[in-house]
N, C-alpha and C. Protein backbone atom coordinates (compact mmCIF):
# COMPACT_ATOMS: atom_id res chain seq x y z
N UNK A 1 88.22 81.68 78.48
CA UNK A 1 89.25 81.12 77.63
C UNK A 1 90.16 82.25 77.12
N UNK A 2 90.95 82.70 77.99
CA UNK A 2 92.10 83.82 77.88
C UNK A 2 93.07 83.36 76.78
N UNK A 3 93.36 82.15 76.55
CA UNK A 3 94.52 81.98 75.97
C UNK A 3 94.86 82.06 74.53
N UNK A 4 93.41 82.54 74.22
CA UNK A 4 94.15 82.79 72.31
C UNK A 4 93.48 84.66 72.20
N UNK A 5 93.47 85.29 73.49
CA UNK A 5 92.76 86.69 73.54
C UNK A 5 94.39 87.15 72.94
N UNK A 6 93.98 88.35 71.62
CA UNK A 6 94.88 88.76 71.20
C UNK A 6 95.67 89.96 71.97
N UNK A 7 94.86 90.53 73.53
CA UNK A 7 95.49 91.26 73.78
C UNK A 7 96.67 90.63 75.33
N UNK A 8 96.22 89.49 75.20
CA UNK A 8 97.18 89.08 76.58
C UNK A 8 98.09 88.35 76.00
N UNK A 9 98.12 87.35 75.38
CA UNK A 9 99.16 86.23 75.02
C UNK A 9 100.04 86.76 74.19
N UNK A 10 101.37 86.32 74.60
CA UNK A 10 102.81 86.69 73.75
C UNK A 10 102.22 86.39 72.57
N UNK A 11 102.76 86.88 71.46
CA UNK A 11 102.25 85.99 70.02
C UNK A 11 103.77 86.34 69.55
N UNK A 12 104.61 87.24 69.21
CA UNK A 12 105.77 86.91 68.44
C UNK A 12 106.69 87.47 68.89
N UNK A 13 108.10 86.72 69.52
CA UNK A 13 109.37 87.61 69.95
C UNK A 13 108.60 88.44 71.18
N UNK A 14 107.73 87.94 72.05
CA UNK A 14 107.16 88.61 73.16
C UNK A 14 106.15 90.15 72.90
N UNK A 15 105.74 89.67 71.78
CA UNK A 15 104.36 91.34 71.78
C UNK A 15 103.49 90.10 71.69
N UNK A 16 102.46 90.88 71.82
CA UNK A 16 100.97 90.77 71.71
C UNK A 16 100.42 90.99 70.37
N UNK A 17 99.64 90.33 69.66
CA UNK A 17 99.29 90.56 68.52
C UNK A 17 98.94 92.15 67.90
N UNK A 18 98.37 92.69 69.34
CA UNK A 18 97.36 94.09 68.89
C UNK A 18 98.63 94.98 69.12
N UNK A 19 99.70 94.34 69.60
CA UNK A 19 101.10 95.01 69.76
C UNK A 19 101.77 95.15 68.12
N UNK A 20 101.65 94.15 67.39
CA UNK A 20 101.98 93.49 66.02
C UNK A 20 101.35 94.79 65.13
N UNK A 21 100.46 94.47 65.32
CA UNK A 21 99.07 95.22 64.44
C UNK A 21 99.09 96.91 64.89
N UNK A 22 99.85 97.69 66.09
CA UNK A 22 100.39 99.15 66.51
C UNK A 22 101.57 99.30 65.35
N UNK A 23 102.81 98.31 65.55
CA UNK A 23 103.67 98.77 65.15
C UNK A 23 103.67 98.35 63.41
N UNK A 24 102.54 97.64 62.68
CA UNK A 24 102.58 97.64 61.41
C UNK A 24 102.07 98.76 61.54
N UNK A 25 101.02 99.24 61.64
CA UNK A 25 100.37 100.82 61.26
C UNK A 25 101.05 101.78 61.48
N UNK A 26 102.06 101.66 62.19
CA UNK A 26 102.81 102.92 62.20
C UNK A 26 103.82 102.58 61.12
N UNK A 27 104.31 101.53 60.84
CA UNK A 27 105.19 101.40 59.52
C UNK A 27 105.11 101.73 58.47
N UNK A 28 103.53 101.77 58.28
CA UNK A 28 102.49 101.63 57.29
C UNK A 28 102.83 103.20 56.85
N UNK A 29 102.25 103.95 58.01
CA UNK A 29 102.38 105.33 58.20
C UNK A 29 103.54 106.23 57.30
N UNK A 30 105.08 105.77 57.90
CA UNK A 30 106.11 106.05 57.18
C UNK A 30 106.02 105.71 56.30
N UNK A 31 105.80 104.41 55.22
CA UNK A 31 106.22 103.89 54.34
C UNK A 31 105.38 104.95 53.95
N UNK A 32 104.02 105.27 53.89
CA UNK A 32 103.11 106.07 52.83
C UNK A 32 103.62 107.01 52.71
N UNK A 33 104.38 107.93 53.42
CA UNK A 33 105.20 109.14 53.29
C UNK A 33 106.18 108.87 52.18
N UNK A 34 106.82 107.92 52.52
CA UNK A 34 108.49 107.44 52.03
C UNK A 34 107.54 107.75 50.36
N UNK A 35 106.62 106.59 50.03
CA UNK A 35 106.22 106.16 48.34
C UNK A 35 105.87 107.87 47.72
N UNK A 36 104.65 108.54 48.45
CA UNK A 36 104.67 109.97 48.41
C UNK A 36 105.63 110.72 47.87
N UNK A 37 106.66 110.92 48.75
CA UNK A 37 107.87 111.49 48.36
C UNK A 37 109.21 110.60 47.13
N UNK A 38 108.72 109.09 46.97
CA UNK A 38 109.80 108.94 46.05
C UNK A 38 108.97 108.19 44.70
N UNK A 39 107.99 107.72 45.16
CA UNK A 39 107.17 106.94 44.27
C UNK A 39 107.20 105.72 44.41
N UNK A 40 107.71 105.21 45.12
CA UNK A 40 107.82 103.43 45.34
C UNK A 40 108.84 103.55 46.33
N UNK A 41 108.33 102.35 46.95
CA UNK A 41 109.65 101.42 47.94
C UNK A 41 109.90 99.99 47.59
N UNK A 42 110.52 98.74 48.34
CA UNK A 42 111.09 97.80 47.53
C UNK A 42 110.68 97.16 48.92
N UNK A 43 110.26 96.09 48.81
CA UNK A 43 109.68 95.17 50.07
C UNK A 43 110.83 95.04 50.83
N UNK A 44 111.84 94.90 50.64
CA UNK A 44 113.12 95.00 51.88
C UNK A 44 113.15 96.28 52.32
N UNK A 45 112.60 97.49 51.75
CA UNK A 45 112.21 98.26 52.95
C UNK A 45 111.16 98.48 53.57
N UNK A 46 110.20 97.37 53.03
CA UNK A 46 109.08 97.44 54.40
C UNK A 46 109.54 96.55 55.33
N UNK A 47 110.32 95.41 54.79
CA UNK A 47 111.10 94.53 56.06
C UNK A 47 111.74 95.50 56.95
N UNK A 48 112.56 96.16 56.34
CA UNK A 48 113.56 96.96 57.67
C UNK A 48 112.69 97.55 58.58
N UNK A 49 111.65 98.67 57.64
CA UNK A 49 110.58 99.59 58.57
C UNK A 49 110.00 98.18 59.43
N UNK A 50 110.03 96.98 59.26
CA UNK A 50 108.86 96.14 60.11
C UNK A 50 109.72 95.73 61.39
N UNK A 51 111.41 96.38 60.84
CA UNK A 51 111.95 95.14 62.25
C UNK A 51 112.48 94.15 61.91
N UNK A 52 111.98 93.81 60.82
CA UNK A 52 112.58 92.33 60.59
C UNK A 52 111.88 91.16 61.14
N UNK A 53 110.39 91.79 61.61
CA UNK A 53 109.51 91.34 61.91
C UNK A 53 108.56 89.95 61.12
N UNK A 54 108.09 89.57 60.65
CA UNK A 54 107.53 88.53 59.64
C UNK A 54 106.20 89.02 59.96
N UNK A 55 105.39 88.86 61.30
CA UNK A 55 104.26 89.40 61.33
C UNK A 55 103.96 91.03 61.13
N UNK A 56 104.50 91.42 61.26
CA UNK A 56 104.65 93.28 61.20
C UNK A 56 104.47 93.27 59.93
N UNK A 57 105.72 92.81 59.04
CA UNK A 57 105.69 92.55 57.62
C UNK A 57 104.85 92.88 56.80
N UNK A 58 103.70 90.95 57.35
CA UNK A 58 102.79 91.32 56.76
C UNK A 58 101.56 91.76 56.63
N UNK A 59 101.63 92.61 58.11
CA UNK A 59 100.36 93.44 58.59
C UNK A 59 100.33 94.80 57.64
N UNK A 60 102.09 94.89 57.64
CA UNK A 60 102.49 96.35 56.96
C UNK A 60 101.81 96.42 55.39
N UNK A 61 102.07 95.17 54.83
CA UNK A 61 101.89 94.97 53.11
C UNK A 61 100.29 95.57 53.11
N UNK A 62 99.71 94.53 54.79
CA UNK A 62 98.44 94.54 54.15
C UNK A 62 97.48 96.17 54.42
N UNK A 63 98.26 96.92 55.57
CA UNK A 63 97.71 98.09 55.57
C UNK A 63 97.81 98.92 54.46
N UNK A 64 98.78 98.70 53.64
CA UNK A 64 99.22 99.44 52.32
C UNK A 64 97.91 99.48 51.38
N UNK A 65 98.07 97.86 51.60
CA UNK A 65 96.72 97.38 50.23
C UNK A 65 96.11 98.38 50.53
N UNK A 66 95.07 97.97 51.92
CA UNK A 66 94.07 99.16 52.28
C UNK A 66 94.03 100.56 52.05
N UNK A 67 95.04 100.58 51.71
CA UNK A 67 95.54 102.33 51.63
C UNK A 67 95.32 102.74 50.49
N UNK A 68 95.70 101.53 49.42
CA UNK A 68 95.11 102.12 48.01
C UNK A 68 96.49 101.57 46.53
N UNK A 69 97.13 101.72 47.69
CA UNK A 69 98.31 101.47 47.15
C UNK A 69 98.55 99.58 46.31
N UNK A 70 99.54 99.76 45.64
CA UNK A 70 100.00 98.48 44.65
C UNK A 70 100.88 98.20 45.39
N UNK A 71 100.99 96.71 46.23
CA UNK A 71 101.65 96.33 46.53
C UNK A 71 102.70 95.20 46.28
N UNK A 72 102.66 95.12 44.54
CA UNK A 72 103.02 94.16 43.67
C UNK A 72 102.91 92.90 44.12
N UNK A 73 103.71 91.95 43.48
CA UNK A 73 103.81 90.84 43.40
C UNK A 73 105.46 90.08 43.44
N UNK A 74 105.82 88.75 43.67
CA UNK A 74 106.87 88.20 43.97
C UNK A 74 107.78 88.04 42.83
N UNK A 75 107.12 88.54 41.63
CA UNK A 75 108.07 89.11 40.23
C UNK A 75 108.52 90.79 40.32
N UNK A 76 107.54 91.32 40.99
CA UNK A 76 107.18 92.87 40.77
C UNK A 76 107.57 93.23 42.65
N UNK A 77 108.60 92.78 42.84
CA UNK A 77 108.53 93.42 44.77
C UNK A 77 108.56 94.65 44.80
N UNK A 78 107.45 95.59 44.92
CA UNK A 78 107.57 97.18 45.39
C UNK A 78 106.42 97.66 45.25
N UNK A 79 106.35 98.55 46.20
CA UNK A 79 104.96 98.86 46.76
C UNK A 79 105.08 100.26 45.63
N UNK A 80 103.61 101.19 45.07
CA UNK A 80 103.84 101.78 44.26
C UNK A 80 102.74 102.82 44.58
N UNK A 81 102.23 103.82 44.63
CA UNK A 81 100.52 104.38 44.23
C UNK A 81 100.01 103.89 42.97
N UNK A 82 98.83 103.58 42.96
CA UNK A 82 97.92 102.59 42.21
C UNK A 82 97.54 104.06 40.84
């Protein structure tokens, strides 16, 4: 049953999910630099870093979490160090 394997099937705009899940972690990557060096970013620039992606998006938010980081809320949009 190939067809829901995350590494063969298109899943968004023609990637592959584990394609999705490369290019959030590398977003992820920059953005942690970017907050580092300024102290916060503003969720429209994890959109841009994602592409404009929706799934990237919110792979990106969620690698952040993991990271340690505050990734506010829909009053509070901006990612911060905790």
């Amino acid at each position: 049953m190939d067809s829901c394997d995350p590494q063969v099937k298109a899943y968004r705009n023609g990637k592959t999910f584990n394609q999705c899940r490369q290019e959030a972690r590398q977003a992820a990557e920059i953005l942690s630099a970017e907050i580092r060096r300024t102290g916060e970013v503003s969720w429209s620039q994890v959109l841009e870093a994602a592409g404009h992606d929706e799934i990237v998006y919110k792979l990106s938010l969620k690698y952040l979490r993991e990271a340690g980081y505050d990734i506010g809320n829909y009053q509070l949009p901006r990612v911060r160090q905790s």
